[in-house]
Protein backbone atom coordinates (compact mmCIF):
# COMPACT_ATOMS: atom_id res chain seq x y z
CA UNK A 1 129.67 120.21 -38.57
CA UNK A 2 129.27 120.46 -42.14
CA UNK A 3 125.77 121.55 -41.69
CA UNK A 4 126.89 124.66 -39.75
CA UNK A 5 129.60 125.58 -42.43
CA UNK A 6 127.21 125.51 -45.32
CA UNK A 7 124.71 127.27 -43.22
CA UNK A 8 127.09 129.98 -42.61
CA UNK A 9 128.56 130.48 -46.17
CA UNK A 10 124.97 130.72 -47.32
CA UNK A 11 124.50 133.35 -44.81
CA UNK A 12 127.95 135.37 -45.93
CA UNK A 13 126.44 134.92 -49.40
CA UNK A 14 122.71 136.28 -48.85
CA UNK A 15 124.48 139.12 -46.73
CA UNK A 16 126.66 139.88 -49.77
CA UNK A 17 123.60 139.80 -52.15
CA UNK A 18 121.64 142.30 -50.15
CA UNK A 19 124.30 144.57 -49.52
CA UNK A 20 124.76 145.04 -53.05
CA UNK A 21 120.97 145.35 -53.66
CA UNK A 22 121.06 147.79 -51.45
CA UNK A 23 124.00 149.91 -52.74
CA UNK A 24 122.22 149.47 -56.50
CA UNK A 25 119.16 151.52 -54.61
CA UNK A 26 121.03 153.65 -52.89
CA UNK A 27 123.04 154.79 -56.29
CA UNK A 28 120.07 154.79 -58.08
CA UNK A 29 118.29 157.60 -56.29
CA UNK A 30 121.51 159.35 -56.70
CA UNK A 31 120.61 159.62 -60.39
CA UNK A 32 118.96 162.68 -61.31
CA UNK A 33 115.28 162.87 -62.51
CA UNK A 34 114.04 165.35 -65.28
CA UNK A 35 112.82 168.42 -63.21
CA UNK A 36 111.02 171.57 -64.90
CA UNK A 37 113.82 173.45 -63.73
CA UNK A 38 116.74 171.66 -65.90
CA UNK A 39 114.02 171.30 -68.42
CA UNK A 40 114.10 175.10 -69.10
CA UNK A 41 117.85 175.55 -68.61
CA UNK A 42 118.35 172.40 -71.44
CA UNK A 43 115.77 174.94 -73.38
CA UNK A 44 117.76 178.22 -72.92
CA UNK A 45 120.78 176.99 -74.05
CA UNK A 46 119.42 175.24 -77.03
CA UNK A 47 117.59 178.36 -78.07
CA UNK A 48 120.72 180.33 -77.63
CA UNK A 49 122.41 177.90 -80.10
CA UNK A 50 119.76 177.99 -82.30
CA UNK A 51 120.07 181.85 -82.23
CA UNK A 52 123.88 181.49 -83.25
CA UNK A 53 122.83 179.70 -86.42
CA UNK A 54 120.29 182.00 -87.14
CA UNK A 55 117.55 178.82 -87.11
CA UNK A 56 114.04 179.23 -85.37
CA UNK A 57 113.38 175.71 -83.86
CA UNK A 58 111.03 173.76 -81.24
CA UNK A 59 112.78 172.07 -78.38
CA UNK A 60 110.81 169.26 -76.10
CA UNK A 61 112.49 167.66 -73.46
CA UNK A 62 110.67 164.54 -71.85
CA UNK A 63 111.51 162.39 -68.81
CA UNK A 64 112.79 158.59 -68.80
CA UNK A 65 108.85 157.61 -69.57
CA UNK A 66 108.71 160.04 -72.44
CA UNK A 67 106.35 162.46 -71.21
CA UNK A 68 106.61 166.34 -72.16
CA UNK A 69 108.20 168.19 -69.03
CA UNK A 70 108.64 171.74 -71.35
CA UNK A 71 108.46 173.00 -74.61
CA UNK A 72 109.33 175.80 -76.28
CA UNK A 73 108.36 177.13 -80.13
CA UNK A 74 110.28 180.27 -81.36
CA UNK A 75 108.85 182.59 -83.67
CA UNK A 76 108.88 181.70 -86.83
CA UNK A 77 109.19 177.98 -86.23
CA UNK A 78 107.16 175.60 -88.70
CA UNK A 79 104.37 174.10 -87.11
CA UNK A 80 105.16 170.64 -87.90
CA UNK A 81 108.56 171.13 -85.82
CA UNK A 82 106.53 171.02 -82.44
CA UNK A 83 105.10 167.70 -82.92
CA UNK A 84 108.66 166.65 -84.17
CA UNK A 85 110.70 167.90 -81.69
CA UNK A 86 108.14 166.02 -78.61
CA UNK A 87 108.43 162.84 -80.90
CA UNK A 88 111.95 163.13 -81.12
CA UNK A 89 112.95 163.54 -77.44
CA UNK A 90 110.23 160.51 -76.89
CA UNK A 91 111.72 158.82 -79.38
CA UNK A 92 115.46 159.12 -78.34
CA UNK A 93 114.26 158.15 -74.65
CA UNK A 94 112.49 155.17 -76.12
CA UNK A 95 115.04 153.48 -78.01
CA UNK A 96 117.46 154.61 -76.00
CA UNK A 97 119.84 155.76 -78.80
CA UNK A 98 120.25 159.23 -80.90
CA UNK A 99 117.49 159.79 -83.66
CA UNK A 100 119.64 160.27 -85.92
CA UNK A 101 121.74 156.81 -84.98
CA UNK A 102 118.34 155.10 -85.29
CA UNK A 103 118.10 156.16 -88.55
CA UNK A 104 120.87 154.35 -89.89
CA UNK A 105 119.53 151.40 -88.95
CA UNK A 106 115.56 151.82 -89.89
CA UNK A 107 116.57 151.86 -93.66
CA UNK A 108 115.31 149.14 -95.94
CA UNK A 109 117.30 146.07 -95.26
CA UNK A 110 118.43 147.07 -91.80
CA UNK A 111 117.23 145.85 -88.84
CA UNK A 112 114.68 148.89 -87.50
CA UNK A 113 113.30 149.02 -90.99
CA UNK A 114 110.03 149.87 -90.18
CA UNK A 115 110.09 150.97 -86.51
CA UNK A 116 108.62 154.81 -87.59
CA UNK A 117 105.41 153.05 -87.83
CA UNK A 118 105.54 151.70 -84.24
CA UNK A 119 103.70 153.60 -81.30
CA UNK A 120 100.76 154.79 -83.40
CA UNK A 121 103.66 157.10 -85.29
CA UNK A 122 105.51 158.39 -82.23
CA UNK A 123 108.90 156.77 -83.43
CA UNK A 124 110.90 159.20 -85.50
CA UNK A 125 113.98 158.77 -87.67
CA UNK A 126 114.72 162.38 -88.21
CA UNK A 127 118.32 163.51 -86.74
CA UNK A 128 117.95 165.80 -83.81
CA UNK A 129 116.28 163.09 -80.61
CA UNK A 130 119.30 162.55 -77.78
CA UNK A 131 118.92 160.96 -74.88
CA UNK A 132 120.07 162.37 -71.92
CA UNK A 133 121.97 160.14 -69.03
CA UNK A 134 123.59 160.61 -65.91
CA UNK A 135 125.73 157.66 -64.64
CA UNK A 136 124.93 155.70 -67.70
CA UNK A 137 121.18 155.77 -66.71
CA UNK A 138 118.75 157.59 -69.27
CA UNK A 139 116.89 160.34 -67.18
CA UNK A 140 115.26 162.01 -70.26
CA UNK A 141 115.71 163.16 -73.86
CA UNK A 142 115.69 166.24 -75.82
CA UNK A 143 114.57 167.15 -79.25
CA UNK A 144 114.49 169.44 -81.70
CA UNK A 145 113.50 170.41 -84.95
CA UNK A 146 113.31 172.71 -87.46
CA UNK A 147 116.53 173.33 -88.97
CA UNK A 148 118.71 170.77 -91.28
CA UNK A 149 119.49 167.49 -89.53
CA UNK A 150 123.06 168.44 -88.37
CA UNK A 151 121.65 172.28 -87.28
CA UNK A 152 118.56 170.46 -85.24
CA UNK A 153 121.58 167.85 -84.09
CA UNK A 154 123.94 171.02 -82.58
CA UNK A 155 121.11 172.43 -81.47
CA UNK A 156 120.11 169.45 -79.26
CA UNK A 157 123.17 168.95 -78.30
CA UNK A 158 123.80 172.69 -76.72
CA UNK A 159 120.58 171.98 -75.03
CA UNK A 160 121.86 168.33 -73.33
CA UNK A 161 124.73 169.83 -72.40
CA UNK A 162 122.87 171.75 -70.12
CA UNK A 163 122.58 169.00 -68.40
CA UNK A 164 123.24 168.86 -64.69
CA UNK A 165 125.46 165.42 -63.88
């Protein structure tokens, strides 16, 4: 008899486990992936920002592996802003924090010290790399740059806020 009633409660138990395995799937393709389209809305609304503070800028936004879905340079932009607004968004999706959060902690004596020289140079500690999540999950990042940290920071944030949840 006790056979059976072990036998059972395992069975309850594996039940249980893949019932909840399954929900955790079923959730996760809930979660919204990086499309072109929200790619260029997160653009427009950063540029329109970055009008309002009178700052030409380049905005990338990647997907959760890092790779470029859209870009956008405005006139007058510096040229070195395009390859720091891709490494930004890559790098905010990478570490999975704020650029400008990492920062803090890449200084000498922290712990990151150092980390800028990871990924053949990708990392960046420049303000202005957010991630962007829905339901706690990071679907992308954005980044910009061009302006001062905290303009390239407003910026980016206009353009996660464009963010479809």
């Amino acid at each position: 008899m006790r056979r059976a009633e072990c036998s059972a409660r395992r069975t309850v138990n594996e039940d249980q486990k893949i019932n909840k395995i399954f929900k955790l799937i079923i959730n996760r393709r809930k979660i919204m992936a990086m499309s072109l389209k929200t790619a260029l809305r997160m653009i427009s609304a950063a540029q329109d920002k970055s009008g309002e503070i009178g700052v030409p800028v380049c905005i990338a936004v990647v997907d959760r592996g890092g790779n470029l879905v859209a870009q956008h340079c405005m006139d007058g932009a510096m040229l070195i802003s395009q390859t720091l607004s891709l490494n930004k968004a890559y790098t905010a999706v990478a570490t999975t924090m704020a650029t400008s959060e990492l920062a803090k902690y890449s200084q000498p004596g922290q712990p990151f010290y150092g980390v800028h020289t990871c990924n053949f140079g990708r990392i960046t500690i420049f303000a202005g790399g957010l991630p962007v999540l829905d339901q706690g999950e990071i679907v992308g990042g954005i980044g910009v740059s061009g302006g001062s940290s905290e303009q390239d920071v407003a910026v980016a944030e206009a353009g996660r806020s464009a963010f479809d949840h």
